[in-house]
Protein backbone atom coordinates (compact mmCIF):
# COMPACT_ATOMS: atom_id res chain seq x y z
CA UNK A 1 100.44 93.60 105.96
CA UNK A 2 97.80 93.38 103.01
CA UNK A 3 94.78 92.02 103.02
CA UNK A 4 92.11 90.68 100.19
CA UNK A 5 88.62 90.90 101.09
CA UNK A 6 85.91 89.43 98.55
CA UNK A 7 82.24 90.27 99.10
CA UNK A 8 79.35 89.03 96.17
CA UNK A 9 78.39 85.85 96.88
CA UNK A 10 75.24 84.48 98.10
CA UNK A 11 72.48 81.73 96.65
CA UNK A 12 71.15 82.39 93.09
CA UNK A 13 69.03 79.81 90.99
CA UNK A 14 70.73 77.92 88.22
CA UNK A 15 71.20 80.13 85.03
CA UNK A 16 71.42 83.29 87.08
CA UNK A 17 74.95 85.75 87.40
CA UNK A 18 76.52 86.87 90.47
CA UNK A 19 79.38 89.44 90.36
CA UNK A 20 82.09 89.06 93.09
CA UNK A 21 84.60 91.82 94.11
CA UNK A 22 87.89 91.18 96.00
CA UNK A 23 89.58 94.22 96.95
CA UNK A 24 93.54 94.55 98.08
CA UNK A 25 94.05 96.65 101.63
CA UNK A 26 97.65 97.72 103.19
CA UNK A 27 99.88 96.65 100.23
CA UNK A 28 103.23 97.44 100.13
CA UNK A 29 104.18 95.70 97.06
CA UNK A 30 102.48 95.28 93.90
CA UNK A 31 101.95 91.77 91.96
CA UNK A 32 102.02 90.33 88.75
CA UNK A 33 99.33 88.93 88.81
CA UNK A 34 95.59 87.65 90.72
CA UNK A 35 93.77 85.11 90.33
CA UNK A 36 90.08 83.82 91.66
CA UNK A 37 90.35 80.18 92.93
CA UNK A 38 87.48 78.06 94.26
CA UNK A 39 86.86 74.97 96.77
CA UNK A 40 83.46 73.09 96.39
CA UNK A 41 82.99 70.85 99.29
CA UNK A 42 84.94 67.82 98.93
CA UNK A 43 86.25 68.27 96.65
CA UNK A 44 90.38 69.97 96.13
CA UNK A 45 90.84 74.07 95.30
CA UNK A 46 90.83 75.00 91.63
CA UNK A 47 91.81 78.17 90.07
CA UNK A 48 89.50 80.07 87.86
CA UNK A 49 91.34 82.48 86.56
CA UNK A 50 93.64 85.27 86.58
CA UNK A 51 94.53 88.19 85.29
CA UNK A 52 97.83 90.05 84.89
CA UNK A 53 98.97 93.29 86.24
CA UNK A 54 100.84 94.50 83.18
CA UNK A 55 98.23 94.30 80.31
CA UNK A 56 95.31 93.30 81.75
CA UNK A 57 95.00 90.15 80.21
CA UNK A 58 92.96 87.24 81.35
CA UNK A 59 93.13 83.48 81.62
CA UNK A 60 90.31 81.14 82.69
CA UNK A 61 89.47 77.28 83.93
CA UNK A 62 87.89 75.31 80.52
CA UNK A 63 85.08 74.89 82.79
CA UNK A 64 84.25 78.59 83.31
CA UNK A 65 85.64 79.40 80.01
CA UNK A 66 82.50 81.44 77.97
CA UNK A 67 80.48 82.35 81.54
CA UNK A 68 83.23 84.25 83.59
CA UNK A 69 84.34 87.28 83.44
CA UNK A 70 88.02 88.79 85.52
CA UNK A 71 88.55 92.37 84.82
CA UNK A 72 90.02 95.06 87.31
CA UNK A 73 90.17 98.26 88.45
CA UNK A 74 93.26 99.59 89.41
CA UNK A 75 91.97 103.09 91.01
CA UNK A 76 89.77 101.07 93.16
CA UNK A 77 92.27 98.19 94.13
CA UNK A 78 89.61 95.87 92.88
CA UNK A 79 89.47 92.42 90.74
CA UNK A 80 85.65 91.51 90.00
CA UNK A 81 84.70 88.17 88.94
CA UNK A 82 81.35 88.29 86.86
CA UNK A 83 79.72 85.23 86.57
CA UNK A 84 76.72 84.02 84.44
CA UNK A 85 75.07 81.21 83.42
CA UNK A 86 75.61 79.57 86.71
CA UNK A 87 75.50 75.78 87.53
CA UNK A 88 75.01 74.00 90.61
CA UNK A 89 78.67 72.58 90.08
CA UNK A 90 79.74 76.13 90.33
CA UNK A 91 79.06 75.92 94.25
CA UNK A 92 82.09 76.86 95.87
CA UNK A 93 83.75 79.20 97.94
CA UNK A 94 86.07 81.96 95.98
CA UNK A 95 88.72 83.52 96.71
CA UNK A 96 90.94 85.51 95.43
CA UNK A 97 94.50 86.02 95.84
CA UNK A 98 97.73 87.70 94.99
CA UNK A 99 98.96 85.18 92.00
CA UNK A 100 97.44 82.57 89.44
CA UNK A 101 99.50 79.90 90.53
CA UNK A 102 98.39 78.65 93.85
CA UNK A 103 101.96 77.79 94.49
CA UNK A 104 103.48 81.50 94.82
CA UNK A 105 100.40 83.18 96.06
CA UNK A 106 101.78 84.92 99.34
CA UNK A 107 98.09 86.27 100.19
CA UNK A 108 94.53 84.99 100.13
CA UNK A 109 91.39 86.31 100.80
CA UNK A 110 89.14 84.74 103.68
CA UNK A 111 86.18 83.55 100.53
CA UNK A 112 82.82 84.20 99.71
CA UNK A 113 80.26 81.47 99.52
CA UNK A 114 79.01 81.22 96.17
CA UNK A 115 75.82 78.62 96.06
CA UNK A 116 73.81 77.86 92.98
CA UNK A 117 70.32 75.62 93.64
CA UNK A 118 67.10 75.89 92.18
């Protein structure tokens, strides 16, 4: 069985970057594609982005469009999610997981708490 495990996040000050990594453990298979998603209290999970296995290319949410960052290394079996220019309605926990469409992800990571306050 695989597993994602994220690690990065913690409490930075408004305008500040924080870099998450999520690396894949135990898999068997290979997928098209990840993607970082996020859940802000109250509020429903959104995704990101993502990126794609084949060419490396990227995709983000219009509201992280500009500050965020999804690249990969495949030697490592690592996404990283680099984020700057943080807001406070960036406050979430991340995750990734094994697709950009929440709907056919088959694994997710457990999160990382991501808080932005002055």
């Amino acid at each position: 069985q695989g597993q994602l495990v994220e690690s990065g996040g913690g409490l930075v000050q408004p305008g500040e970057s924080l870099n998450l990594s999520c690396v894949a453990y135990g898999f068997s298979a290979t997928y098209d594609a990840y993607g970082w998603f996020r859940q802000a209290p109250g509020r429903e999970r959104e995704g990101v982005g993502c990126i794609w296995r084949s060419n490396g290319a990227t995709s983000y949410a219009d509201s992280v469009k500009g500050r965020f960052t999804i690249s990969r290394d495949a030697s490592k079996h690592t996404i990283y999610l680099q984020m700057s220019s943080l807001k406070p309605d960036d406050t979430a926990v991340y995750y990734c997981a094994t697709h950009c469409d929440s709907d056919r992800v088959v694994y997710w990571g457990q999160g990382t708490q991501v808080t932005v306050a002055s």
